[in-house]
Structures are given as structure tokens and as C-alpha cells.
N, C-alpha and C. Protein backbone atom coordinates (compact mmCIF):
# COMPACT_ATOMS: atom_id res chain seq x y z
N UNK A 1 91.02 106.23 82.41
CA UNK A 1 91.71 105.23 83.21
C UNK A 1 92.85 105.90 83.98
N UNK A 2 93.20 105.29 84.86
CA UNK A 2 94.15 105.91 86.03
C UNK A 2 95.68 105.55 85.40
N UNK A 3 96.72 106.24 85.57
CA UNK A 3 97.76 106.52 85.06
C UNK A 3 98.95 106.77 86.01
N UNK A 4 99.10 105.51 86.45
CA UNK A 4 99.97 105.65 87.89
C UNK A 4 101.43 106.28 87.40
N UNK A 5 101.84 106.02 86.11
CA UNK A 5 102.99 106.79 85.60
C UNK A 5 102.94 108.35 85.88
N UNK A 6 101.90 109.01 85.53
CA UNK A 6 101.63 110.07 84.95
C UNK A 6 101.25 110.59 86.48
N UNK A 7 100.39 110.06 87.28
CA UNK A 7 100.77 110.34 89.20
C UNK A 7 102.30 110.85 89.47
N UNK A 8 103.09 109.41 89.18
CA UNK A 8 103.98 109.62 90.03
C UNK A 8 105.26 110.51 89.30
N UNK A 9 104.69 110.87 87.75
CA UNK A 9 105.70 112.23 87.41
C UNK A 9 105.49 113.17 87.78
N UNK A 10 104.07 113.50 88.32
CA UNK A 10 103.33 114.62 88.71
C UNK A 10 104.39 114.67 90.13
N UNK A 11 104.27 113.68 91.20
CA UNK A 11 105.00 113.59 92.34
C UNK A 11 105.99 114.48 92.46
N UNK A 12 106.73 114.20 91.09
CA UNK A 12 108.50 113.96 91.09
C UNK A 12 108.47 115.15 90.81
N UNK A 13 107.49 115.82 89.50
CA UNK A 13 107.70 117.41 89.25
C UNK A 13 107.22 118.53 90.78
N UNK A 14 106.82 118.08 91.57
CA UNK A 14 106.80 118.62 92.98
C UNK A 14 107.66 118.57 93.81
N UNK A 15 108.66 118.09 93.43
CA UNK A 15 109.81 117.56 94.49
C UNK A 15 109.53 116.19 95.28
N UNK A 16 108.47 115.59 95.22
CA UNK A 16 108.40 114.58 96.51
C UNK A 16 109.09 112.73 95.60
N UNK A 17 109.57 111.97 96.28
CA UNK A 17 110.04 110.75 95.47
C UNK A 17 108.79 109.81 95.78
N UNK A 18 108.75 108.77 95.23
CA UNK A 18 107.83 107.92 95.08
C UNK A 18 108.11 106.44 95.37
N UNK A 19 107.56 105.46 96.08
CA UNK A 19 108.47 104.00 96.33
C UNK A 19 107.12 103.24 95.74
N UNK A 20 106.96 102.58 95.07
CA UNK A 20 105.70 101.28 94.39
C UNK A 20 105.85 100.06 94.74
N UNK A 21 105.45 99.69 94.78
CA UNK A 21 105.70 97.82 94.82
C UNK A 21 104.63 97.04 94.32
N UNK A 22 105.15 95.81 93.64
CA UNK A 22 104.31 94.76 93.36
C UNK A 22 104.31 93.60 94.74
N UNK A 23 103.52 92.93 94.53
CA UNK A 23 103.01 92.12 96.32
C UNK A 23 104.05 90.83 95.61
N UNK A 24 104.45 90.28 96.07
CA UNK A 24 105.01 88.83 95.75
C UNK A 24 104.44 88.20 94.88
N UNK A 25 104.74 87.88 93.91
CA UNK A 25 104.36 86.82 92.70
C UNK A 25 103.30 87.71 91.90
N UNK A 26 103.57 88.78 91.93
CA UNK A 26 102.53 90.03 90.87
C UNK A 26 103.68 90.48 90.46
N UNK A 27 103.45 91.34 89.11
CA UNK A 27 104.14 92.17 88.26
C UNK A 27 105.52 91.46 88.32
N UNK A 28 106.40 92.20 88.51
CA UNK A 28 107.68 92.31 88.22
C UNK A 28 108.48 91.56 89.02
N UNK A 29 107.70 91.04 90.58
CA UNK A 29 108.35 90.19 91.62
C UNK A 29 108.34 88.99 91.73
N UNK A 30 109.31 88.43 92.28
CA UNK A 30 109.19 86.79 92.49
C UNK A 30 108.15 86.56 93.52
N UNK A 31 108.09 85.66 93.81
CA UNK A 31 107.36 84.70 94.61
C UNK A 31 106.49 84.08 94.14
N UNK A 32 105.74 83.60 95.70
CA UNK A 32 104.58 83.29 95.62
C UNK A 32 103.41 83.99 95.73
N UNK A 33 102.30 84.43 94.93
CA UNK A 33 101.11 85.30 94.98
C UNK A 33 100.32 84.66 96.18
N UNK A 34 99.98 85.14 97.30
CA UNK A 34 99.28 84.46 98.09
C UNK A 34 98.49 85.45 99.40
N UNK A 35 97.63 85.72 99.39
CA UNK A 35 96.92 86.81 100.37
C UNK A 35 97.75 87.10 101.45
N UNK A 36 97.96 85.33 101.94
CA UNK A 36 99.10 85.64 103.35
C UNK A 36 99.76 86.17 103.81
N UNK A 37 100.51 86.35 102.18
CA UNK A 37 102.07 87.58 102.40
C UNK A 37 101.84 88.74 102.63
N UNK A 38 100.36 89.61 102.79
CA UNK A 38 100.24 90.88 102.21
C UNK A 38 100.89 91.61 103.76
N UNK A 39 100.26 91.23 104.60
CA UNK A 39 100.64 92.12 105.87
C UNK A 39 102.33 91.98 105.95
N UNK A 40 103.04 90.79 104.94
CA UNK A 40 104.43 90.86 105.58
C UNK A 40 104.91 92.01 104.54
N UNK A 41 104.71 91.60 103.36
CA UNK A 41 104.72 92.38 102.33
C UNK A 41 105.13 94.11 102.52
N UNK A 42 103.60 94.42 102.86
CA UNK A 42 103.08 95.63 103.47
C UNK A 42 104.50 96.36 104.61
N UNK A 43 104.34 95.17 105.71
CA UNK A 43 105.59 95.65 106.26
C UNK A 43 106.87 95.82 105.70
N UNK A 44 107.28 94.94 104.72
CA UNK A 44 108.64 95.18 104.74
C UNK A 44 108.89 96.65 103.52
N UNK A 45 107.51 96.92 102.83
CA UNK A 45 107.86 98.19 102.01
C UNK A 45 107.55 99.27 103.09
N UNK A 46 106.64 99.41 104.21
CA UNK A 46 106.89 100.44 105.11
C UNK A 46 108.27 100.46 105.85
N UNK A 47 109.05 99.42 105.91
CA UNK A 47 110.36 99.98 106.85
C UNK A 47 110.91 100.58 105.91
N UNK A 48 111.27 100.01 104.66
CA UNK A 48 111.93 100.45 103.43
C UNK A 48 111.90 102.02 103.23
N UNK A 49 110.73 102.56 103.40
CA UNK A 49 110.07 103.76 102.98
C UNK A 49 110.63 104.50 104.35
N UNK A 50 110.59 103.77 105.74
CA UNK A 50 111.10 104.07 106.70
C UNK A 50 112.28 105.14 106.70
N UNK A 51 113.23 103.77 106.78
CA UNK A 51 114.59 103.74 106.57
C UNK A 51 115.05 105.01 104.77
N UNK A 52 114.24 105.48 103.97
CA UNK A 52 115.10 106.06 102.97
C UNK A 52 114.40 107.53 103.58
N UNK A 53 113.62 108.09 104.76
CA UNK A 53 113.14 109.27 105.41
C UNK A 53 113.66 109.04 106.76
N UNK A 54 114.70 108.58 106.64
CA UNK A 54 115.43 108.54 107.79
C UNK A 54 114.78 108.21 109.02
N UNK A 55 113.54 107.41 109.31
CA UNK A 55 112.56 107.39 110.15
C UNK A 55 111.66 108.24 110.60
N UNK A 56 111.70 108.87 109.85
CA UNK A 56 110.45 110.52 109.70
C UNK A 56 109.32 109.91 109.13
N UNK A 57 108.27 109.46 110.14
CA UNK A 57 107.06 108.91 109.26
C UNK A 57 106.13 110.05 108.89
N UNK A 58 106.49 111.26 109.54
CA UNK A 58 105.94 112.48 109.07
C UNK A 58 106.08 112.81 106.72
N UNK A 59 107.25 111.80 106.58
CA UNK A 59 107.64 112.40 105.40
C UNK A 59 106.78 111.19 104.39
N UNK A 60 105.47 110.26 105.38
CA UNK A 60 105.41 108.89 104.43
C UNK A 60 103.43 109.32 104.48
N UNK A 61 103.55 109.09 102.75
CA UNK A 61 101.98 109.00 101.99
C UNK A 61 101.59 107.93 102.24
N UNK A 62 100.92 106.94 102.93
CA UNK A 62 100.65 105.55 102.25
C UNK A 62 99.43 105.52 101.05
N UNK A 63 99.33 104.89 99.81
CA UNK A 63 98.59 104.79 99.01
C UNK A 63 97.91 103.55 98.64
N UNK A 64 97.00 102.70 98.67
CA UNK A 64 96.60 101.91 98.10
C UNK A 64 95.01 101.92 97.45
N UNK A 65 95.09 100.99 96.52
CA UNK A 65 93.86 100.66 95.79
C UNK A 65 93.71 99.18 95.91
N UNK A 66 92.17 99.57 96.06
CA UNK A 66 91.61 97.62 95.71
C UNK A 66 91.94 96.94 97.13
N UNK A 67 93.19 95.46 96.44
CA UNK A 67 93.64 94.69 97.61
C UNK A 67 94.43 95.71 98.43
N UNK A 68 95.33 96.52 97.65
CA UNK A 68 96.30 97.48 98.71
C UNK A 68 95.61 98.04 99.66
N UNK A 69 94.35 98.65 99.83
CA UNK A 69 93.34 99.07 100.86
C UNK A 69 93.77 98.05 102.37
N UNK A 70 94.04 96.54 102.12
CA UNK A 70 93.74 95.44 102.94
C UNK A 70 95.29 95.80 103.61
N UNK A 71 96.26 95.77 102.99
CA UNK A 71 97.80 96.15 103.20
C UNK A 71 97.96 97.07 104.03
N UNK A 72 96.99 98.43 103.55
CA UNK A 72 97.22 99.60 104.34
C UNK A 72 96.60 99.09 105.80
N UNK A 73 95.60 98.55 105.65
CA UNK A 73 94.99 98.35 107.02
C UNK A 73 95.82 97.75 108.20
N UNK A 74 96.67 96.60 107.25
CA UNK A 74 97.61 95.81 108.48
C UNK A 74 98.30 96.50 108.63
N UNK A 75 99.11 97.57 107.59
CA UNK A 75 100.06 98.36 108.67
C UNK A 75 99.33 99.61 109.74
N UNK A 76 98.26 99.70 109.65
CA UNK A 76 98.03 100.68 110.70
C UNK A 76 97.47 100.18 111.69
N UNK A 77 97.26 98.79 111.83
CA UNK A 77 97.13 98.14 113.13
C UNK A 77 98.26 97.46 113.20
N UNK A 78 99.37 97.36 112.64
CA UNK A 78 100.54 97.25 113.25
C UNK A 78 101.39 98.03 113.59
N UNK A 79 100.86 99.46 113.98
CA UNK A 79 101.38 100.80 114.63
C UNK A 79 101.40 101.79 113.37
N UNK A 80 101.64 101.37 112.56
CA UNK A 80 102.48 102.50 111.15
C UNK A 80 101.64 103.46 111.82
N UNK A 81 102.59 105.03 111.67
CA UNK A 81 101.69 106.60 111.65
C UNK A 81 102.14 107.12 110.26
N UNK A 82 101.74 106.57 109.08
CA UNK A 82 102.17 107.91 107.97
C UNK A 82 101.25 108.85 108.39
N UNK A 83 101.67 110.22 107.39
CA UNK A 83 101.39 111.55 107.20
C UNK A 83 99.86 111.80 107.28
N UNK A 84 99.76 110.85 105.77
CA UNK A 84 98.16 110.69 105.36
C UNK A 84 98.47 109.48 104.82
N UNK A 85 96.99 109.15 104.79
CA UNK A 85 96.91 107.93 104.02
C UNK A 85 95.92 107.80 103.07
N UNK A 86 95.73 107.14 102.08
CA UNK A 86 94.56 107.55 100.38
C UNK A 86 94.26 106.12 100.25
N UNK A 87 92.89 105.46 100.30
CA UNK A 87 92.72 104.42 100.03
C UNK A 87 91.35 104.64 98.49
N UNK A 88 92.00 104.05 97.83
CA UNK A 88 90.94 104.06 96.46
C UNK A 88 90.55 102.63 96.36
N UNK A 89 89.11 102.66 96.19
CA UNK A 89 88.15 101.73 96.11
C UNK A 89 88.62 100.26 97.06
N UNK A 90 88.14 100.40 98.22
CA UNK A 90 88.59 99.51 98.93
C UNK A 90 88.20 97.99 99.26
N UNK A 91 88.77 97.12 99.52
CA UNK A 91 87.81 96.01 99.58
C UNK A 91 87.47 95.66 100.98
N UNK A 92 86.75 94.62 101.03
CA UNK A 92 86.46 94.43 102.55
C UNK A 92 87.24 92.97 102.96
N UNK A 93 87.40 92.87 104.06
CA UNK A 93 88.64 91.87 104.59
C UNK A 93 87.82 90.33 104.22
N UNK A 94 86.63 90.08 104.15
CA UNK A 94 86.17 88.61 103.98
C UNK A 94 86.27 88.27 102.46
């Protein structure tokens, strides 16, 4: 099984930092859980990620799995250029 802890110590023992998020009304966040939010969602952890690389999108991984696949998509038709981007097991938009 995948071990997103054990990823993102791997990260940290390389020097690079790591930003995660839960989508609204998952894990650890408030809201409301609702598909709708994902593209706002999506955006507001890419400025975030933005803004702490000083606007160097050269310095931004995007990562998602599953629904996050759908996230990554809206930000790259809403301009985002990260570095690279890693989509694991993706879903399809219908």
C-alpha cells in the first residue's frame, strides 16, 4: 500500500518541502464535500504553493491520485505551468 508519509519524508530527506491538502469536507477540513469545489479548491492550493516559491512555478510538482487527477486537470486548463506533473490512477471527468 502507498505511504504518502513515508513519500513525503523521502521529499524532505532531499531537501524539497511538501504542501497536501484535503478537498473541503474530507479529512481534516471543514466544509462542504462536493465535486463543485474541486477546481476552486485546486486553485486556491496552487496560488498557495505559488506564493511560498515566490511565484517560481518552475519550483511546483503537481501530484494527484484518483479524484485529484480531475483537480490537476482544472488547473492546467486554467493556465497553471508546474515543473512536472504525476497523475496516479486517474479518473475520467463523467
Amino acid at each position: 500500500m502507498f505511504d504518502i508519509d513515508e513519500l513525503f519524508a523521502d521529499f524532505q530527506a532531499r531537501g524539497c518541502a511538501s504542501l497536501c491538502l484535503d478537498y473541503r469536507g474530507v479529512g481534516a477540513s471543514d466544509g462542504e464535500c462536493d465535486p463543485r469545489h474541486l477546481r476552486e479548491d485546486a486553485l486556491a492550493v496552487w496560488n498557495e504553493a505559488l506564493q511560498r516559491v515566490r511565484g517560481d512555478a518552475r519550483r511546483i510538482i503537481v501530484r494527484g491520485a484518483s479524484l485529484g487527477t480531475l483537480a490537476i486537470a482544472s488547473l492546467l486548463e486554467s493556465g497553471a505551468d508546474p515543473a512536472f506533473v504525476v497523475m496516479i490512477a486517474p479518473v475520467r471527468a463523467e
